[in-house]
PDB file of N, CA and C in Angstrom:
ATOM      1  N   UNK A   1     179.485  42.076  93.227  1.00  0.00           N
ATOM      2  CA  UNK A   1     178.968  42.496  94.509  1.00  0.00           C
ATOM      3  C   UNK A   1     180.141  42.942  95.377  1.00  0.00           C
ATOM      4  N   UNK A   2     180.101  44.188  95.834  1.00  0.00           N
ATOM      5  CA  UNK A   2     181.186  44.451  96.718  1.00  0.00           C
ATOM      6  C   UNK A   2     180.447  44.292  98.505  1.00  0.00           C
ATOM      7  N   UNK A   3     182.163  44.254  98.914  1.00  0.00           N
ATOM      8  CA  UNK A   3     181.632  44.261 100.779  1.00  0.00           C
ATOM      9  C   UNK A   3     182.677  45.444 101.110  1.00  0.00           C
ATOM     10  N   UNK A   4     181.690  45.649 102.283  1.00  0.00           N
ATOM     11  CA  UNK A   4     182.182  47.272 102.700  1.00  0.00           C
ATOM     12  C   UNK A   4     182.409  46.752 104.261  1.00  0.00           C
ATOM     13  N   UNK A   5     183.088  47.251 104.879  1.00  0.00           N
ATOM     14  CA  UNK A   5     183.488  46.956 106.267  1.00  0.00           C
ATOM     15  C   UNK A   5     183.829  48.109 107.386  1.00  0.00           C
ATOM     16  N   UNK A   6     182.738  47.810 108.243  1.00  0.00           N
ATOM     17  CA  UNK A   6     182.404  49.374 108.912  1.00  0.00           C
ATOM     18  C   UNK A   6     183.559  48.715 110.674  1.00  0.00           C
ATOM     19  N   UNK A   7     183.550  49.726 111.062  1.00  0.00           N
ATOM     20  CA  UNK A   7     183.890  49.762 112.565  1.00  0.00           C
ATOM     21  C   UNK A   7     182.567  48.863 113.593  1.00  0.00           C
ATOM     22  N   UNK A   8     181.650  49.855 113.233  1.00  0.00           N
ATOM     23  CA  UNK A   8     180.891  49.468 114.281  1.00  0.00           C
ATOM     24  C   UNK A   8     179.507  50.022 113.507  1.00  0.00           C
ATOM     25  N   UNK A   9     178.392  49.166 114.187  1.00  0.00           N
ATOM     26  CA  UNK A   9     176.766  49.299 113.395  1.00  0.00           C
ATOM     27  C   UNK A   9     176.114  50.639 113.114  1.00  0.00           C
ATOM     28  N   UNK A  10     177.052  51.603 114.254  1.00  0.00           N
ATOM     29  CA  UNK A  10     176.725  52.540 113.273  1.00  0.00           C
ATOM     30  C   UNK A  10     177.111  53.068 112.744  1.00  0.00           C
ATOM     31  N   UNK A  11     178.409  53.023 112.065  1.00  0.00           N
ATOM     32  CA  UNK A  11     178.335  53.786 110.926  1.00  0.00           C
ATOM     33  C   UNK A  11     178.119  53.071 109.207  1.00  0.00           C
ATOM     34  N   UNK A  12     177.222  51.648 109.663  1.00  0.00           N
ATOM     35  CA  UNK A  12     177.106  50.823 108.546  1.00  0.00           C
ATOM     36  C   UNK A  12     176.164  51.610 108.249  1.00  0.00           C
ATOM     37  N   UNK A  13     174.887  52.226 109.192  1.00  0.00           N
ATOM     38  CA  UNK A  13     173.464  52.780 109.099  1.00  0.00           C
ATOM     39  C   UNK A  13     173.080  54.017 109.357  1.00  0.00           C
ATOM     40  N   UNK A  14     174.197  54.359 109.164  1.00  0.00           N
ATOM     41  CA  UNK A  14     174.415  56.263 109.591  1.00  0.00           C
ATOM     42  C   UNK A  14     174.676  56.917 108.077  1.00  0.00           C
ATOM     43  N   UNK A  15     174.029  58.244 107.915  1.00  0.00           N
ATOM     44  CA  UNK A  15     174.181  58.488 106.398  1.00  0.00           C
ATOM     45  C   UNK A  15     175.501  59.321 106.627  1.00  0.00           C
ATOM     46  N   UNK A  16     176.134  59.912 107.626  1.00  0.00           N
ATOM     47  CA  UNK A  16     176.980  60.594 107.990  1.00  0.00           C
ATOM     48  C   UNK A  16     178.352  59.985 109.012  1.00  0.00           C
ATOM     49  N   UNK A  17     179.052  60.681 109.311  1.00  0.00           N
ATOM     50  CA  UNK A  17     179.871  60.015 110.304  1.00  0.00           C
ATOM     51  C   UNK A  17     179.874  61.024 111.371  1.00  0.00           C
ATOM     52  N   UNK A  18     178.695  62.267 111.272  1.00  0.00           N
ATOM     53  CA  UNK A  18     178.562  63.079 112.657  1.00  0.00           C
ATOM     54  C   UNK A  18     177.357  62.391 113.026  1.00  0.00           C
ATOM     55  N   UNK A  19     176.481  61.609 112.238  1.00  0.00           N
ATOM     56  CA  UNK A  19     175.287  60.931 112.463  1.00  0.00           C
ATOM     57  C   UNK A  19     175.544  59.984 113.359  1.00  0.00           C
ATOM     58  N   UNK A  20     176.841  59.322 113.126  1.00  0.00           N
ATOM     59  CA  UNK A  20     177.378  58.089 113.671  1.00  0.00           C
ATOM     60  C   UNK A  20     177.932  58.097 115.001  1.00  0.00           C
ATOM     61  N   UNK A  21     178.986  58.794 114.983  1.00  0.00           N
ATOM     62  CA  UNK A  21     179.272  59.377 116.141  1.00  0.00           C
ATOM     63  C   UNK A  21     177.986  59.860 117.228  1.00  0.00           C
ATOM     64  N   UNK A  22     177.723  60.501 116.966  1.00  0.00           N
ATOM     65  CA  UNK A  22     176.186  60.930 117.354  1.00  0.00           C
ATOM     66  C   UNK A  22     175.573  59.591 118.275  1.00  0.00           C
ATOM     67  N   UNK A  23     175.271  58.736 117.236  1.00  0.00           N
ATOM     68  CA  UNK A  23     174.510  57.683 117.553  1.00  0.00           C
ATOM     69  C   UNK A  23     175.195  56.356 118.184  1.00  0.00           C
ATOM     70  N   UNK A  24     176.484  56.680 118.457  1.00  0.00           N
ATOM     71  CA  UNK A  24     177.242  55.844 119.136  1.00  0.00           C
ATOM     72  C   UNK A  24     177.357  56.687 120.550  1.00  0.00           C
ATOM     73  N   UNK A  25     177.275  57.781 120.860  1.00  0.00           N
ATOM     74  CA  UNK A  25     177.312  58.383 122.214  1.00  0.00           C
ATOM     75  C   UNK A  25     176.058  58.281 123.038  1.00  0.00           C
ATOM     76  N   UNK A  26     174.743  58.122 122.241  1.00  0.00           N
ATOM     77  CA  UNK A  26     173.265  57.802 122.637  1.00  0.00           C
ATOM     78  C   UNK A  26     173.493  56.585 122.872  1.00  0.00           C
ATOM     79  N   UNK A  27     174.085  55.679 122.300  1.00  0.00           N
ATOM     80  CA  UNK A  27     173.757  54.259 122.567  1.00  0.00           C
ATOM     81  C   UNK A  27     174.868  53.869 123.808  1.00  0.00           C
ATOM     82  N   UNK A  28     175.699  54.309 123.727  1.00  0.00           N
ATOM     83  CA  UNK A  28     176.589  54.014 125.306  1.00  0.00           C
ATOM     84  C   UNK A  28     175.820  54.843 126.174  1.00  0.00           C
ATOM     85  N   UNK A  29     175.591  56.366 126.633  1.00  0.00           N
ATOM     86  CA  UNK A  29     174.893  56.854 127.819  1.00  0.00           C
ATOM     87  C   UNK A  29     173.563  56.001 127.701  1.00  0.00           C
ATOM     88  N   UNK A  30     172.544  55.150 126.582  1.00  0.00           N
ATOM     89  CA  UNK A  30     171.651  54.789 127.008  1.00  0.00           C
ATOM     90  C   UNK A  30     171.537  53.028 127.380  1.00  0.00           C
ATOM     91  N   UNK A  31     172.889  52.509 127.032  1.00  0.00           N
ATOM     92  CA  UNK A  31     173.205  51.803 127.752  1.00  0.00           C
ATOM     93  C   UNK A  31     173.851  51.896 129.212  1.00  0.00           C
ATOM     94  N   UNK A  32     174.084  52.639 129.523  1.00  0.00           N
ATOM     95  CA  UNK A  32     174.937  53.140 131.362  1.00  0.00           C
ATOM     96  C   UNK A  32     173.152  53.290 131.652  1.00  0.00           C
ATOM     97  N   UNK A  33     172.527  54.032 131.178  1.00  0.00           N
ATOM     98  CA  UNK A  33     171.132  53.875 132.215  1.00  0.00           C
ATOM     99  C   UNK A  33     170.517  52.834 132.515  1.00  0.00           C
ATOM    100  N   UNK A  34     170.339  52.112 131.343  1.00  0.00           N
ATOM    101  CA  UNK A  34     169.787  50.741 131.689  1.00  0.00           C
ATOM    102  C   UNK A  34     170.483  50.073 132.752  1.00  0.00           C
ATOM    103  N   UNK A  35     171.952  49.633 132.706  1.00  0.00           N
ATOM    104  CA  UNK A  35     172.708  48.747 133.729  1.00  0.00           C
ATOM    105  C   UNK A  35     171.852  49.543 135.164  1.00  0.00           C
ATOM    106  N   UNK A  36     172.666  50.567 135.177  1.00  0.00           N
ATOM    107  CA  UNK A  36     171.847  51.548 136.383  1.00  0.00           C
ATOM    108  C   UNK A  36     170.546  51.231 137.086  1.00  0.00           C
ATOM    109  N   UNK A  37     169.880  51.219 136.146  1.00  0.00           N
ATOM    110  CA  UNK A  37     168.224  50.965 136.767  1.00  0.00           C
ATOM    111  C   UNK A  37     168.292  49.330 137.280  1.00  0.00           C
ATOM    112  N   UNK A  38     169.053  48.753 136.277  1.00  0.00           N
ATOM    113  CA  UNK A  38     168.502  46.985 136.379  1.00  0.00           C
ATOM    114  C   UNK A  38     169.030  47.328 137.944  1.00  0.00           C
ATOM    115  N   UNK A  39     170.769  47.788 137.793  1.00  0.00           N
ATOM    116  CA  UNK A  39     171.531  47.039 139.168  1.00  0.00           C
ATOM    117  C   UNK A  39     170.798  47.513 140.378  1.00  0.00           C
ATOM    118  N   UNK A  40     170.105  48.896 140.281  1.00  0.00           N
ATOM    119  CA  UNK A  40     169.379  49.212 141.378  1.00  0.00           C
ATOM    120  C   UNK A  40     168.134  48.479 141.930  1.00  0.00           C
ATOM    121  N   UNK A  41     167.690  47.623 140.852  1.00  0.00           N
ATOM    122  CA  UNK A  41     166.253  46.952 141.018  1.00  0.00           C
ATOM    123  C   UNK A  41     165.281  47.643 141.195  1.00  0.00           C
ATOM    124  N   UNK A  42     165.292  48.643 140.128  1.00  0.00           N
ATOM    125  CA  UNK A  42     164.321  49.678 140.075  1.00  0.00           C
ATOM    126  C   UNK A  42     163.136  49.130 138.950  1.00  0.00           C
ATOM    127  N   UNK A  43     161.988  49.362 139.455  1.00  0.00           N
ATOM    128  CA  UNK A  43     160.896  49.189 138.182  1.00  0.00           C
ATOM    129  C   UNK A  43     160.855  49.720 137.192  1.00  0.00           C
ATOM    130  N   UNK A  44     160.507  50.076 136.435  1.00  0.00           N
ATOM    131  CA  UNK A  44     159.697  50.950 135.213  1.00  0.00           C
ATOM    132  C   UNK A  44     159.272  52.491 135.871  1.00  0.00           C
ATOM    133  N   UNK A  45     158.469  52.755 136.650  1.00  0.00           N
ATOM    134  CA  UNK A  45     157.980  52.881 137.706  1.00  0.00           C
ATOM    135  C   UNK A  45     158.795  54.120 138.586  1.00  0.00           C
ATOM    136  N   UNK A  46     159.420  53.180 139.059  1.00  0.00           N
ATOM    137  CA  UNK A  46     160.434  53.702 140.200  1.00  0.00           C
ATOM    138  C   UNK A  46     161.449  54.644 139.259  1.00  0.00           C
ATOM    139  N   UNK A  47     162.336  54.161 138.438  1.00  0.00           N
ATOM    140  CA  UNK A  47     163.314  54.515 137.624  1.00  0.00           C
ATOM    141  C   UNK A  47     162.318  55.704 137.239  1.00  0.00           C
ATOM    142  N   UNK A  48     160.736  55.861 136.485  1.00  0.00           N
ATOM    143  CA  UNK A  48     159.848  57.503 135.945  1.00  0.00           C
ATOM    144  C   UNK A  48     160.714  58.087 137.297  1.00  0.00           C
ATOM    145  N   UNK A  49     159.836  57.625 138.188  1.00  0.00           N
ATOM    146  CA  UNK A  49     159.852  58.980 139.639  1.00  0.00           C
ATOM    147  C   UNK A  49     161.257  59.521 139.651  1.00  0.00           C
ATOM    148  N   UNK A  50     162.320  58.642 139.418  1.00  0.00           N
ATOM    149  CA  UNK A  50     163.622  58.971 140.215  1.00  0.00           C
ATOM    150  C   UNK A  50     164.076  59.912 138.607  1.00  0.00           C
ATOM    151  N   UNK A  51     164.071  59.388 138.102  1.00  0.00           N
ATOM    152  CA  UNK A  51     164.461  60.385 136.249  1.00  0.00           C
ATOM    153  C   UNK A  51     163.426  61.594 135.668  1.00  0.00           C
ATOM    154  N   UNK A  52     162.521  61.604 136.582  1.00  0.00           N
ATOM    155  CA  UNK A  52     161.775  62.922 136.096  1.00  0.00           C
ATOM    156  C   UNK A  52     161.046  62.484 134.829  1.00  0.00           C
ATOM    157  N   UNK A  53     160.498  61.583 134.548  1.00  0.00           N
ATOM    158  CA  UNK A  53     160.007  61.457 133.105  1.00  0.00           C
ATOM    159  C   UNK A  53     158.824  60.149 133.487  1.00  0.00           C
ATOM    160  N   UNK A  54     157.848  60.203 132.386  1.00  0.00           N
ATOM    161  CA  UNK A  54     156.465  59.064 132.098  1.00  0.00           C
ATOM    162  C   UNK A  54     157.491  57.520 132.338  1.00  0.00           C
ATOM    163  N   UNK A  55     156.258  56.781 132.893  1.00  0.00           N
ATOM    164  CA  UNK A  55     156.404  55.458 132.386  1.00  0.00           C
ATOM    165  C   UNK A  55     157.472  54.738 131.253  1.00  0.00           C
ATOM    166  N   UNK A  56     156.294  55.313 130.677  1.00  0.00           N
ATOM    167  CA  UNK A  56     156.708  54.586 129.121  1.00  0.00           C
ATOM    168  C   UNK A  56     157.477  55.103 128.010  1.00  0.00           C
ATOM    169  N   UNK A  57     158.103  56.963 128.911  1.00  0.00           N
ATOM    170  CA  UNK A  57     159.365  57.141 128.557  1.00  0.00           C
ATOM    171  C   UNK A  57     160.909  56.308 128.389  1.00  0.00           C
ATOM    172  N   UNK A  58     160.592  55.182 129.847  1.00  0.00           N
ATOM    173  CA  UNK A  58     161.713  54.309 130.625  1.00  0.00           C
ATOM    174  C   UNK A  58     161.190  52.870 129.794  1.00  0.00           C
ATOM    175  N   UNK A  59     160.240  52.905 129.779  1.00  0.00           N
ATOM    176  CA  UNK A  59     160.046  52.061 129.126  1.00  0.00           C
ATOM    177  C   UNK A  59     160.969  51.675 127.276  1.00  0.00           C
ATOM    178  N   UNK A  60     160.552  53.131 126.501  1.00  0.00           N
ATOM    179  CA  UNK A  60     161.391  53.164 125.072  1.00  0.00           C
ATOM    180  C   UNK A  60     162.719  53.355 125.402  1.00  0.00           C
ATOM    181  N   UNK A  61     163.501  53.755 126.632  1.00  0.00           N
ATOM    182  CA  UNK A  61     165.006  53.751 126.859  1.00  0.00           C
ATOM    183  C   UNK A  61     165.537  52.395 126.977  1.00  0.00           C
ATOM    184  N   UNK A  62     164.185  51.419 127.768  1.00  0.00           N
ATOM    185  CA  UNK A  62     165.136  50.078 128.202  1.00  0.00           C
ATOM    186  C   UNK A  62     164.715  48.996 126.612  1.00  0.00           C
ATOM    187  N   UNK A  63     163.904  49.707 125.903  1.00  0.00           N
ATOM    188  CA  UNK A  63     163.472  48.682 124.877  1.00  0.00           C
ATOM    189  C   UNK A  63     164.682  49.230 123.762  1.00  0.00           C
ATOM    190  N   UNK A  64     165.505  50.263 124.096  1.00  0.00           N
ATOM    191  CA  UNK A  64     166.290  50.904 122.774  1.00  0.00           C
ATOM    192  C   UNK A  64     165.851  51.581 122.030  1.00  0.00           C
ATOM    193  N   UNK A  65     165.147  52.127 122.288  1.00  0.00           N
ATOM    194  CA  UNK A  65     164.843  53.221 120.889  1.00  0.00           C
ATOM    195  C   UNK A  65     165.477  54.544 121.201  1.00  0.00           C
ATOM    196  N   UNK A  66     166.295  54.564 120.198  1.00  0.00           N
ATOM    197  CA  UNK A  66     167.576  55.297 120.360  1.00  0.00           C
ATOM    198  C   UNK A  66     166.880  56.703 119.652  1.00  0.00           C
ATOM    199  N   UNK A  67     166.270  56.382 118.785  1.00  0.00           N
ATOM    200  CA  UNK A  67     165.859  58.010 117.815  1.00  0.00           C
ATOM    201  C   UNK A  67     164.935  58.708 118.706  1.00  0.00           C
ATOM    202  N   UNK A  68     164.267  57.926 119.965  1.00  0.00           N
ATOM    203  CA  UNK A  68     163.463  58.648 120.628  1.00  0.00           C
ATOM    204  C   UNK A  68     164.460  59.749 121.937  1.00  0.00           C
ATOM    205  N   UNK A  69     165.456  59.551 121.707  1.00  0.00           N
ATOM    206  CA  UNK A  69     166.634  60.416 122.466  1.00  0.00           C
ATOM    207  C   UNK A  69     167.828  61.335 121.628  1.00  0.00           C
ATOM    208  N   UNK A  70     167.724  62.292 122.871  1.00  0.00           N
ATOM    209  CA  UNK A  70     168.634  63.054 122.439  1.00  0.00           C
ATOM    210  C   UNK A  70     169.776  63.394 123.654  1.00  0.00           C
ATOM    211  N   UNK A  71     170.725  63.541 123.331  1.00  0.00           N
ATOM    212  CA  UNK A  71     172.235  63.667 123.894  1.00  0.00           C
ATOM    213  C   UNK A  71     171.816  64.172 125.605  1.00  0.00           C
ATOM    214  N   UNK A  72     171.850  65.455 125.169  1.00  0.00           N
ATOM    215  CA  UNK A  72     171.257  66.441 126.350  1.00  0.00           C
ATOM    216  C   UNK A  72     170.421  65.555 127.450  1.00  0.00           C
ATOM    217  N   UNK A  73     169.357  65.000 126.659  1.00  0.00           N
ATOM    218  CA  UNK A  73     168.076  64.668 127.237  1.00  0.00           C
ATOM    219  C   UNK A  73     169.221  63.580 128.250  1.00  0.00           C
ATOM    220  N   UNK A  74     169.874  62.407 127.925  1.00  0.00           N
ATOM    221  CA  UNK A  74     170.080  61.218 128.248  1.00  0.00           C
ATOM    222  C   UNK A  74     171.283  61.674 129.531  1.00  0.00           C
ATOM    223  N   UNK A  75     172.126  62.467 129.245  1.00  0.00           N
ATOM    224  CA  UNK A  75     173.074  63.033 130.063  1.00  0.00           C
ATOM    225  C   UNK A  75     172.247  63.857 131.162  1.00  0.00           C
ATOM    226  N   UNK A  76     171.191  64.400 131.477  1.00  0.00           N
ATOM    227  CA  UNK A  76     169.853  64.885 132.053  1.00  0.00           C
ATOM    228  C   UNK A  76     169.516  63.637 133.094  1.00  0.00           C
ATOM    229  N   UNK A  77     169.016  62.980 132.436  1.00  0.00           N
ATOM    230  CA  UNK A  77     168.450  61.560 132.971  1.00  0.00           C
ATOM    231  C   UNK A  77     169.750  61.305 133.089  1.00  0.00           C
ATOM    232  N   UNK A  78     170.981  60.777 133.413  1.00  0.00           N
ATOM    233  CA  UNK A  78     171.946  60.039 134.542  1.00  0.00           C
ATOM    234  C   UNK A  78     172.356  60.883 134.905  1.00  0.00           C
ATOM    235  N   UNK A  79     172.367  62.364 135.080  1.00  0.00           N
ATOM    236  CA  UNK A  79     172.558  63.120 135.958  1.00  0.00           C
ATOM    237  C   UNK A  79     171.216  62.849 137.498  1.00  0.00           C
ATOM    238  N   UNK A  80     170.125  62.721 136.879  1.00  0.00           N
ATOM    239  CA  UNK A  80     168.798  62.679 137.571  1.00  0.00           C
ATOM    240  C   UNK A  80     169.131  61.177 138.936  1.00  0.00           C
ATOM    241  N   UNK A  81     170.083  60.181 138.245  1.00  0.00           N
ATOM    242  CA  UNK A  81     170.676  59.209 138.908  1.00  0.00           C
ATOM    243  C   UNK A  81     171.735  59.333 140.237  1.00  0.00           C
ATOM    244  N   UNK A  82     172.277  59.789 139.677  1.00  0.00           N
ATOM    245  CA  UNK A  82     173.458  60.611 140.681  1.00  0.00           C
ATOM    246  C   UNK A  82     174.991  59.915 139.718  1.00  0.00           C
ATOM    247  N   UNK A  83     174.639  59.743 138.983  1.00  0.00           N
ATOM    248  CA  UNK A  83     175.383  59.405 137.937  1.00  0.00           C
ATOM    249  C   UNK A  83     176.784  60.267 137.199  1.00  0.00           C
ATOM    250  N   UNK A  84     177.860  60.665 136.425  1.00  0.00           N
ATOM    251  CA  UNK A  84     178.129  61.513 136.224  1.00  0.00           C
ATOM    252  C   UNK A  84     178.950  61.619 134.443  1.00  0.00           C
ATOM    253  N   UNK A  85     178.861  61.996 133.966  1.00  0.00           N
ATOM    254  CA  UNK A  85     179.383  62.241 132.678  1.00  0.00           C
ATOM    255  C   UNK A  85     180.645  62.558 132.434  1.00  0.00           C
ATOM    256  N   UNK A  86     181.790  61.709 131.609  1.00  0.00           N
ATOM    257  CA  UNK A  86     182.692  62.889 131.280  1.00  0.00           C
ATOM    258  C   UNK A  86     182.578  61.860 129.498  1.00  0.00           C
ATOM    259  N   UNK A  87     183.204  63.283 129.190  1.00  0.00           N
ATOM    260  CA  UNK A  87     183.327  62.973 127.661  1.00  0.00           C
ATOM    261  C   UNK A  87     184.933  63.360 127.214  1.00  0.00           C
ATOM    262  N   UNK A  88     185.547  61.980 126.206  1.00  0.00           N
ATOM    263  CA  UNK A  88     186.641  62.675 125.923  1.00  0.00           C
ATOM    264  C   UNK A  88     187.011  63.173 123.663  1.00  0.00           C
ATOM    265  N   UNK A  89     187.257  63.772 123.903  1.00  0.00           N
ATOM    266  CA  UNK A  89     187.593  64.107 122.342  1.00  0.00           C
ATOM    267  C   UNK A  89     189.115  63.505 121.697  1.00  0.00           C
ATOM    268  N   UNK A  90     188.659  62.607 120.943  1.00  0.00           N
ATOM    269  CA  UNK A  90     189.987  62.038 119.878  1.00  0.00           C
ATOM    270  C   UNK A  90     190.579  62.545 118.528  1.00  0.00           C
ATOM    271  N   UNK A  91     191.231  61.993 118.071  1.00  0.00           N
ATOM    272  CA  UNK A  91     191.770  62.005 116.361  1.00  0.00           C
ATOM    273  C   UNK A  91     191.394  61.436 116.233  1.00  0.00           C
ATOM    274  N   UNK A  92     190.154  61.114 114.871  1.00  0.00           N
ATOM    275  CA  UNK A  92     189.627  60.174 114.318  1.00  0.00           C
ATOM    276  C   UNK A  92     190.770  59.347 113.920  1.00  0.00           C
ATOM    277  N   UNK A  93     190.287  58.355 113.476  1.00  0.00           N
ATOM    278  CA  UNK A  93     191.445  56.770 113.257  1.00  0.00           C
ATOM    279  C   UNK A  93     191.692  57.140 111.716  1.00  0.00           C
TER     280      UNK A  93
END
């Protein structure tokens, strides 16, 4: 039996490492929204009206469902916050 030893969860569950990457930039901007909404004491609710989107859009962001997002979309929504984005580019390790 071998063991394999990843960085981080996703690229244990990523078939790619643009998949991964990918899915490590969704999961930090969709973690910055959540903090956001909690620290504001915004509802479910409140957070639709103020982000332009359903209910139970805010709802699958604060429960994690990460495949239900896309990059654009999430950088959209904390722009919609007053929020702001920067992104930086590395040498992989």
């Amino acid at each position: 039996m071998s063991h394999e030893t990843f960085a981080c969860v996703w690229d244990a569950i990523a078939d790619t490492a643009g998949e991964a990457e990918n899915m490590k930039l969704r999961s930090a901007l969709m973690m910055a929204l959540e903090q956001h909404i909690r620290a504001q004491g915004w509802t479910q609710t409140e957070a639709a009206r103020r982000l332009g989107v359903t209910q139970p859009r805010v709802s699958d962001l604060l429960r994690g469902k990460i495949n239900l997002f896309a990059l654009d979309t999430l950088v959209n929504m904390l722009s919609a916050t007053g929020l702001h984005v920067e992104m930086r580019v590395l040498e992989a390790a």
